[in-house]
C-alpha atoms as a PDB file:
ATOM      1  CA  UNK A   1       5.596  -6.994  35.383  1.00  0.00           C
ATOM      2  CA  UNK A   2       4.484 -10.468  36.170  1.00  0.00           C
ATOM      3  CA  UNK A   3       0.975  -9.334  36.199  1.00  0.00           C
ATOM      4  CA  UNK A   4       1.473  -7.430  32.530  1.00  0.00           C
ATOM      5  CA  UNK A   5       2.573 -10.811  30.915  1.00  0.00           C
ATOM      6  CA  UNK A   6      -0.120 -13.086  32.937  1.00  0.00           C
ATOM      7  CA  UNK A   7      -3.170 -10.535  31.375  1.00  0.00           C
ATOM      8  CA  UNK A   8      -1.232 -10.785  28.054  1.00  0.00           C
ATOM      9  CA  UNK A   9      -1.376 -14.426  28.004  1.00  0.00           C
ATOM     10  CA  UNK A  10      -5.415 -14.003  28.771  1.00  0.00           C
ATOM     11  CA  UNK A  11      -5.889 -11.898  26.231  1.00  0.00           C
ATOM     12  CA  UNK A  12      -3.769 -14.222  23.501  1.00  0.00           C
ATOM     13  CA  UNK A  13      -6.000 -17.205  25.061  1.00  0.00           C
ATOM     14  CA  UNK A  14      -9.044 -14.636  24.356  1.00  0.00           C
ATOM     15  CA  UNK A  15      -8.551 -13.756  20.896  1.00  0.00           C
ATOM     16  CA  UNK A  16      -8.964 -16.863  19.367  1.00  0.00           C
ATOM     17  CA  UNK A  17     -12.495 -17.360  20.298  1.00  0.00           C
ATOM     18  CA  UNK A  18     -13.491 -14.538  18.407  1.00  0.00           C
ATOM     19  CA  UNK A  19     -14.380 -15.298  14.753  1.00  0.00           C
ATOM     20  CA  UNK A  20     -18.179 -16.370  13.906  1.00  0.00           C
ATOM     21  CA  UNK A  21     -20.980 -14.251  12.319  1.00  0.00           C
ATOM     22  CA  UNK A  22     -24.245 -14.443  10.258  1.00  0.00           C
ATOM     23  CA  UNK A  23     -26.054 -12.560   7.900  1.00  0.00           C
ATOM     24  CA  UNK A  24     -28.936 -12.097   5.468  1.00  0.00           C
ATOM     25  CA  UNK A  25     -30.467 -10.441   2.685  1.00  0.00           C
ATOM     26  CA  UNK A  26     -33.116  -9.971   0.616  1.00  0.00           C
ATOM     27  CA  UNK A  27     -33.231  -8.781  -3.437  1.00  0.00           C
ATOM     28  CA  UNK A  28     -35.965  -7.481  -5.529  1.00  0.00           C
ATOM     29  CA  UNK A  29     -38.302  -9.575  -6.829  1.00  0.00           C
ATOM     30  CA  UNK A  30     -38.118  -9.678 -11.003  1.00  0.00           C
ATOM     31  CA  UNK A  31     -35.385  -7.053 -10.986  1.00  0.00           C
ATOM     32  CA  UNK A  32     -33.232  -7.255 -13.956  1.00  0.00           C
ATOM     33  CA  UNK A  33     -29.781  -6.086 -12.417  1.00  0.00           C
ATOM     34  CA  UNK A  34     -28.077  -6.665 -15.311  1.00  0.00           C
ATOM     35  CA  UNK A  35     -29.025  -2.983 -16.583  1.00  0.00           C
ATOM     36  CA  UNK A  36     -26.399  -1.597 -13.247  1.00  0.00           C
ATOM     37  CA  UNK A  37     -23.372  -1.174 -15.420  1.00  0.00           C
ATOM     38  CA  UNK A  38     -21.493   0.831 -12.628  1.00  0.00           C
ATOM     39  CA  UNK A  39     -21.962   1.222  -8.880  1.00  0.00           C
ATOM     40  CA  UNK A  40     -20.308   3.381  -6.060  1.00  0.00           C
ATOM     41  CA  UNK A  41     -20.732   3.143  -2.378  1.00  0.00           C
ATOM     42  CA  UNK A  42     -20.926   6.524  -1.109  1.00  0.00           C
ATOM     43  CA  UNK A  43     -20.586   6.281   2.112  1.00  0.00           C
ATOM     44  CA  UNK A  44     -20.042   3.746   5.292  1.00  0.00           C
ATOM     45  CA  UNK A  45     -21.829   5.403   8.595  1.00  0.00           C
ATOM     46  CA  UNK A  46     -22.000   4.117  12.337  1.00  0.00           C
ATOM     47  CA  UNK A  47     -20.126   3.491  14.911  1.00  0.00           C
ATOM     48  CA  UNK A  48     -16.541   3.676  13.222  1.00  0.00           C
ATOM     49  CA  UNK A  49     -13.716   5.874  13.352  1.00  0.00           C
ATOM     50  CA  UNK A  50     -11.484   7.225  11.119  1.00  0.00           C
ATOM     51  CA  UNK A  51     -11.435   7.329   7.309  1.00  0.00           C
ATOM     52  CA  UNK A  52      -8.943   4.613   6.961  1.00  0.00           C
ATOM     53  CA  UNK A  53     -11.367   1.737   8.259  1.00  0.00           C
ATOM     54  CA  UNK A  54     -14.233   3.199   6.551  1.00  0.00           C
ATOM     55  CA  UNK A  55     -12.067   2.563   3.087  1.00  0.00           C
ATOM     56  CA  UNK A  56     -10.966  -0.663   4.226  1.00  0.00           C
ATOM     57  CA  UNK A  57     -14.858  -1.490   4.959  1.00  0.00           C
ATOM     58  CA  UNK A  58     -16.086  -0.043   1.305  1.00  0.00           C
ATOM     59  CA  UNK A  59     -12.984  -1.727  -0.250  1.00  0.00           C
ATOM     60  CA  UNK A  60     -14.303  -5.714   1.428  1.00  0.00           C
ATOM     61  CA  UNK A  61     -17.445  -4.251  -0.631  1.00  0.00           C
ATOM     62  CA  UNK A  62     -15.884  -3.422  -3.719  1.00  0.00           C
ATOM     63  CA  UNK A  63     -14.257  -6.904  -3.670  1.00  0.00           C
ATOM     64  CA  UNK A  64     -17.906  -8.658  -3.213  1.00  0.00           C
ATOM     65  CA  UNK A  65     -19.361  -6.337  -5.877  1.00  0.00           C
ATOM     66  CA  UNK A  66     -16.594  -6.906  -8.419  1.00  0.00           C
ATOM     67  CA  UNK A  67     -16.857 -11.253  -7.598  1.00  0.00           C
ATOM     68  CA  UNK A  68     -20.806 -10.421  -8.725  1.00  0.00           C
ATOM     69  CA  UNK A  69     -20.233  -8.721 -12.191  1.00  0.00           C
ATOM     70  CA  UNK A  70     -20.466  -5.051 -10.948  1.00  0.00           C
ATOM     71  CA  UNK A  71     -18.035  -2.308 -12.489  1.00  0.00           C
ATOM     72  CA  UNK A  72     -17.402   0.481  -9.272  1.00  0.00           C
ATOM     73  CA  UNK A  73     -16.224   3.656  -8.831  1.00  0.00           C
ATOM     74  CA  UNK A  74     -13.419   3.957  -7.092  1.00  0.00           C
ATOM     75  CA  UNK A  75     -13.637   5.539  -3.501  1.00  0.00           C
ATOM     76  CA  UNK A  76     -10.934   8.326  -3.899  1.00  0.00           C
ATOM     77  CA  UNK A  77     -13.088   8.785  -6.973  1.00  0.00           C
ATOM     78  CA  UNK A  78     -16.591   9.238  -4.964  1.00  0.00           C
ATOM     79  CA  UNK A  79     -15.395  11.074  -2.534  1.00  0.00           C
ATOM     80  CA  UNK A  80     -13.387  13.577  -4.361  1.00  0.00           C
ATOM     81  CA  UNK A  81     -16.686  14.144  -6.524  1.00  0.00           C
ATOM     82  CA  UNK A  82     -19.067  14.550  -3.822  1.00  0.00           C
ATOM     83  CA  UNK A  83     -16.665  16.731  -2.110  1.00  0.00           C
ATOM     84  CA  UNK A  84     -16.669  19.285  -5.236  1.00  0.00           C
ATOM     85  CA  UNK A  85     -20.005  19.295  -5.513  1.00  0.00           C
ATOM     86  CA  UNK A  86     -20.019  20.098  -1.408  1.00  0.00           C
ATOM     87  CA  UNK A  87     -22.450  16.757  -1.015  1.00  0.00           C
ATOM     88  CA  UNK A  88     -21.853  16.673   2.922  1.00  0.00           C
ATOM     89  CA  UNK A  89     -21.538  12.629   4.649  1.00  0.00           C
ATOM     90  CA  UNK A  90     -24.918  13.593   6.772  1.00  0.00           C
ATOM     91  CA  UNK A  91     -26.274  14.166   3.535  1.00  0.00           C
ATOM     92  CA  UNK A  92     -26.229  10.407   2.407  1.00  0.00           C
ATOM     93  CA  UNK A  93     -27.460   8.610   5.266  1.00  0.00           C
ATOM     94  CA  UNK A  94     -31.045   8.629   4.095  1.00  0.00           C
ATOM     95  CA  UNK A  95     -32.312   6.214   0.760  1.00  0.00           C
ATOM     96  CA  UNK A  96     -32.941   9.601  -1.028  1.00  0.00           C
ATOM     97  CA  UNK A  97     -29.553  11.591  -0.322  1.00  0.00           C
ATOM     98  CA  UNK A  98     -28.295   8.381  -1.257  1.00  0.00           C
ATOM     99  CA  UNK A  99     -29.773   8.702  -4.614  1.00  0.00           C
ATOM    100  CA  UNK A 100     -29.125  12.033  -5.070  1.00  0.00           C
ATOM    101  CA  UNK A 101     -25.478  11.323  -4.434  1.00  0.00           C
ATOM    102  CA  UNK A 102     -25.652   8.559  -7.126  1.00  0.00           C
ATOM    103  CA  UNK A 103     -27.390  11.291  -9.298  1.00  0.00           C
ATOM    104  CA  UNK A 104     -24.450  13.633  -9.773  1.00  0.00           C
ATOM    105  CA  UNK A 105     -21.696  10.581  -9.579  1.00  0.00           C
ATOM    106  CA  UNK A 106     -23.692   9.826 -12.786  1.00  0.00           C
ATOM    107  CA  UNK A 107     -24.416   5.768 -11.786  1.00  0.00           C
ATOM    108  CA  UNK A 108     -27.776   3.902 -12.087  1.00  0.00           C
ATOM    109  CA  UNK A 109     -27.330   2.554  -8.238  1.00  0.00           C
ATOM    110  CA  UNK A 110     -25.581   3.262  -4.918  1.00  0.00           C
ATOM    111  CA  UNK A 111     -24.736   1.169  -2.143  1.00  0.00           C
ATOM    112  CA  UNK A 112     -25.180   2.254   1.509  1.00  0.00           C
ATOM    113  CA  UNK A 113     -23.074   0.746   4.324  1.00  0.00           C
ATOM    114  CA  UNK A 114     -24.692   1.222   7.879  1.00  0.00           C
ATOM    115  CA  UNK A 115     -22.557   0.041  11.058  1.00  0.00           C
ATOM    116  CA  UNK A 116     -24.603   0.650  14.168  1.00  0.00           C
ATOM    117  CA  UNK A 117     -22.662  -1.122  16.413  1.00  0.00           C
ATOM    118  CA  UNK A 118     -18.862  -1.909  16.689  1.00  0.00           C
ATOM    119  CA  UNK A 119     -17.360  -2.992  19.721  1.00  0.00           C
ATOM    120  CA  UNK A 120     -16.607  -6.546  20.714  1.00  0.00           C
ATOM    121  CA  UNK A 121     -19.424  -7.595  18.337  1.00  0.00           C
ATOM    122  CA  UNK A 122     -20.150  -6.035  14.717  1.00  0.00           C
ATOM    123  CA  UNK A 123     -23.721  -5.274  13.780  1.00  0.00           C
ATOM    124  CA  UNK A 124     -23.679  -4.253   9.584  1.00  0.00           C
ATOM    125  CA  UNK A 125     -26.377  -3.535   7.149  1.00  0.00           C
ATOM    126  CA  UNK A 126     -26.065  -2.670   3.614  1.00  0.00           C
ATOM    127  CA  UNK A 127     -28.403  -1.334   0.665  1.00  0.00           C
ATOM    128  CA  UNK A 128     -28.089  -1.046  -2.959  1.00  0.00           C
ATOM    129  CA  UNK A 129     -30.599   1.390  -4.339  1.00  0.00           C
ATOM    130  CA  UNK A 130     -31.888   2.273  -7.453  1.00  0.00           C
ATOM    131  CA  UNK A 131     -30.597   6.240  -8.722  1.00  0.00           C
ATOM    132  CA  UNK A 132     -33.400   7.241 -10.757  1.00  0.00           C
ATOM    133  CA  UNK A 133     -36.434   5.842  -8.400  1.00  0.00           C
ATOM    134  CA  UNK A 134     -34.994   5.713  -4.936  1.00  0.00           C
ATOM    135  CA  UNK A 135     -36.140   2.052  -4.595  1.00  0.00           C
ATOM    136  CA  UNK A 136     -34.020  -0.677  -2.479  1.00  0.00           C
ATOM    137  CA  UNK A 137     -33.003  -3.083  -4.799  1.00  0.00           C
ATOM    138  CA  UNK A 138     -31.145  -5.177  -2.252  1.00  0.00           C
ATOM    139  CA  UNK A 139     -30.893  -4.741   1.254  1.00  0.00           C
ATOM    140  CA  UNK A 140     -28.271  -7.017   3.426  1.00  0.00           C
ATOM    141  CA  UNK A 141     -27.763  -7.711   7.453  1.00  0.00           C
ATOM    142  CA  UNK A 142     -24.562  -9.411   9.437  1.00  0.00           C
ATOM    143  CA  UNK A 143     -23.071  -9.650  12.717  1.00  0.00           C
ATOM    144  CA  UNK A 144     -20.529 -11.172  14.215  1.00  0.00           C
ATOM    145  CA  UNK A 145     -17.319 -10.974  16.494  1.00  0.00           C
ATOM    146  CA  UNK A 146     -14.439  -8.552  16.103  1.00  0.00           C
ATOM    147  CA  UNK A 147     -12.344  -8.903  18.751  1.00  0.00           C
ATOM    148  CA  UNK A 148     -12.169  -4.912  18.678  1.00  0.00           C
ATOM    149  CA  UNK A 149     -12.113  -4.616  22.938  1.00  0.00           C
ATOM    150  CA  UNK A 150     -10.276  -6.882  23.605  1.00  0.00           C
ATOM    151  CA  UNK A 151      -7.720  -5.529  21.021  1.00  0.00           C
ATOM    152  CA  UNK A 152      -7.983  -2.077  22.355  1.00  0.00           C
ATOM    153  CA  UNK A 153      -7.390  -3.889  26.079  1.00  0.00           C
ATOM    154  CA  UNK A 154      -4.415  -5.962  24.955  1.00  0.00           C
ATOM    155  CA  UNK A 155      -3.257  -2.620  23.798  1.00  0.00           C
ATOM    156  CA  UNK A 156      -3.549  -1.025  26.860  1.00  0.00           C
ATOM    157  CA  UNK A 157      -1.752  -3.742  28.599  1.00  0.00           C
ATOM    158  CA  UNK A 158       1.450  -3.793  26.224  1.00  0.00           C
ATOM    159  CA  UNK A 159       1.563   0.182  26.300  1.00  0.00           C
ATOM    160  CA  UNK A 160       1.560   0.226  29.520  1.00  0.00           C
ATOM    161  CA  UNK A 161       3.850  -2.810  30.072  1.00  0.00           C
ATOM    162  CA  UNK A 162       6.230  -0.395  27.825  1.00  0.00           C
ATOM    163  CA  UNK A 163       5.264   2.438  29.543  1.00  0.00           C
ATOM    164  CA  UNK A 164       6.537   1.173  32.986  1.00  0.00           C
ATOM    165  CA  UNK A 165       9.570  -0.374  31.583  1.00  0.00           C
ATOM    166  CA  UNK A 166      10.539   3.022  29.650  1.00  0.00           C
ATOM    167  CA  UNK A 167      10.067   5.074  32.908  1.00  0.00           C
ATOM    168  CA  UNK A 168      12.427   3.173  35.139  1.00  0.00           C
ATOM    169  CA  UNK A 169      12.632   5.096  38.498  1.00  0.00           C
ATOM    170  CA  UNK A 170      10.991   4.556  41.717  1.00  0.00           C
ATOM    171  CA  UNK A 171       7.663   3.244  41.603  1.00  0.00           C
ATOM    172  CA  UNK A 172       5.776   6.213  41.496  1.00  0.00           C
ATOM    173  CA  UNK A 173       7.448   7.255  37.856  1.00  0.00           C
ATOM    174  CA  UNK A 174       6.988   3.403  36.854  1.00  0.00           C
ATOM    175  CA  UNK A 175       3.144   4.142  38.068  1.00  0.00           C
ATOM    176  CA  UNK A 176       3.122   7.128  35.628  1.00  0.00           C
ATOM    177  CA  UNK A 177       4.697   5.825  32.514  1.00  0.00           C
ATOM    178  CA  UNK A 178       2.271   2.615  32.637  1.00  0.00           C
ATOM    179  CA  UNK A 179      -0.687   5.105  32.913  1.00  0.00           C
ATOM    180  CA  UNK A 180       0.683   7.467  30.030  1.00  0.00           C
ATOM    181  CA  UNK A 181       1.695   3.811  28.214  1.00  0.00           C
ATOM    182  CA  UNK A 182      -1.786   2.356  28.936  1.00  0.00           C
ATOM    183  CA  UNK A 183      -3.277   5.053  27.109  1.00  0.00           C
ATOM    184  CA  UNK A 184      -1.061   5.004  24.216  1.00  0.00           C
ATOM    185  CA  UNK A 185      -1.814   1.631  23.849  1.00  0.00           C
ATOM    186  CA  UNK A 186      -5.557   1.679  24.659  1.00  0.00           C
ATOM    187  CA  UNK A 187      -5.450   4.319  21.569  1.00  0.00           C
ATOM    188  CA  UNK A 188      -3.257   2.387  19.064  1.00  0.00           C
ATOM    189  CA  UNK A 189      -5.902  -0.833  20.137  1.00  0.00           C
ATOM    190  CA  UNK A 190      -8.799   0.778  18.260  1.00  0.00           C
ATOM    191  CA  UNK A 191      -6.678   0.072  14.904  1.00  0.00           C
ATOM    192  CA  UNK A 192      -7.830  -2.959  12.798  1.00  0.00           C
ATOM    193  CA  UNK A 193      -5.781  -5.516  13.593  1.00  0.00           C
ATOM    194  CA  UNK A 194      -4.979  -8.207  10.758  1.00  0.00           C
ATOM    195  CA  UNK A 195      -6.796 -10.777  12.926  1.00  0.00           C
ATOM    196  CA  UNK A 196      -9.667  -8.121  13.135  1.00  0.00           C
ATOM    197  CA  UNK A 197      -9.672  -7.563   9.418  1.00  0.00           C
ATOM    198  CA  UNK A 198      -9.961 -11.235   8.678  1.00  0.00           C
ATOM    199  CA  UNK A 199     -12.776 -11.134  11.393  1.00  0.00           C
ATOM    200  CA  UNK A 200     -14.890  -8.236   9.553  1.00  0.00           C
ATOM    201  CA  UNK A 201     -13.867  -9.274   5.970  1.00  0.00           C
ATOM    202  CA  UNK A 202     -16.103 -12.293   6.941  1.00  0.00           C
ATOM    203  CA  UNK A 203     -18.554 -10.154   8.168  1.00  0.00           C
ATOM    204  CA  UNK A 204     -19.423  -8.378   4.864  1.00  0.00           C
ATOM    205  CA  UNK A 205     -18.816 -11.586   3.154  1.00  0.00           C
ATOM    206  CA  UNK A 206     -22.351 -12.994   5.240  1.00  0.00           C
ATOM    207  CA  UNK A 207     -24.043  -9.628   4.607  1.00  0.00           C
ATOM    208  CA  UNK A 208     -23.430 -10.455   0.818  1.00  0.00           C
ATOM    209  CA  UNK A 209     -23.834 -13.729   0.621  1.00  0.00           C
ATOM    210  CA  UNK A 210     -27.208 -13.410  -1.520  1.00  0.00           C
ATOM    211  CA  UNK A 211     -26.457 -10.334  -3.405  1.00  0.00           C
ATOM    212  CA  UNK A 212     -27.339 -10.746  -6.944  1.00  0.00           C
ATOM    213  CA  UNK A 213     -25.011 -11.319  -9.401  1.00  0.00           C
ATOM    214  CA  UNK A 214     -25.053  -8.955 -12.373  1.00  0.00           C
ATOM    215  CA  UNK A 215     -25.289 -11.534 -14.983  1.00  0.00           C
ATOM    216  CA  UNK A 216     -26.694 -14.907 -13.441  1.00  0.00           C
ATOM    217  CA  UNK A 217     -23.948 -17.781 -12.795  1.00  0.00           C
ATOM    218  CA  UNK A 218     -24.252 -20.224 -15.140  1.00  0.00           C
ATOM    219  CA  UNK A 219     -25.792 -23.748 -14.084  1.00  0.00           C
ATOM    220  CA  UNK A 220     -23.561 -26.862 -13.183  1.00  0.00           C
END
């Protein structure tokens, strides 16, 4: 048990280190996105798991779309459309099924959210493309730190702490229950924490940072 709390207390002393990123993007020259009344992201791909942190992903979008002037469809919205129409996820990770998605969700643009790596650091890029030509109006990169492994191994450790403690016994059964509690844990450590959600909130806010606003801010 000692050693449980000592690798606990490394991975509290961990976790706080784990917070800076960086992005960049690029917009259309001479655009006038002013004429994108409505938006929907249609899907987020990559290296994540599970529908819920996709939508809590598209939603840190939504949030930087809506600060720039954008109306958007909601999510349970897009994906109860495409999923009439049988519009299948591997069908939008291209610019063009992109567009065609946007086509019969009846907006003038799309945004595409690509995550190609997730693990202790978070690699994102995002595109907002034009329906009706298929060109990239906007394209934006960001990285940073998510803490995500050493979540999932802090995890570990306190399910199998619990597991141990649960199985009592001689130490063979305590041996069991912190491998069966280990795994449990390891599992439950691959959900965004709310440190982790603070971490990749940041994240899309960098890969935004020079998305165009729908109507220009006004000059100071």
């Amino acid at each position: 048990m000692r050693v449980v709390c000592l690798s606990l207390l490394a991975f509290s002393l961990c976790v706080g280190g784990c917070a800076s990123s960086e992005g960049e993007s690029y917009a259309l020259a001479g655009y006038d996105f002013g004429r994108l009344d409505r938006v929907a992201i249609v899907e987020v791909t990559g290296r994540v798991y599970g529908d819920a942190v996709k939508n809590q992903i598209g939603n840190m979008f939504v949030m930087e779309l809506m600060k720039r002037g954008y109306g958007v469809v909601e999510r349970t919205e897009v994906q109860a459309v495409l999923k009439e129409q049988e519009f299948q996820a591997s069908d939008i990770t291209s610019d063009q099924g992109a567009a065609r998605a946007g086509e019969i969700l009846n907006v003038p643009a799309v945004i595409l959210v690509s995550i190609p790596k997730y693990k202790e650091k978070m690699e994102m890029s995002a595109k907002m493309i034009e329906v009706e030509t298929g060109t990239v109006l906007w394209i934006g990169n960001g990285a940073g730190s998510t803490g995500k492994t050493l979540a999932t191994i802090g995890g570990a450790i306190a399910g199998a702490a619990i597991g141990a403690a649960v199985a009592g016994g001689d130490s063979s059964d305590r041996v069991a229950g912190g491998v069966i509690g280990g795994v449990a844990g390891g599992v439950a450590g691959y959900a965004l924490s709310p440190d982790q959600v603070k971490q990749v909130r940041k994240v899309v806010k960098d890969t935004c940072e020079d998305m165009p606003y729908r109507v220009p801010k006004a000059k100071k």
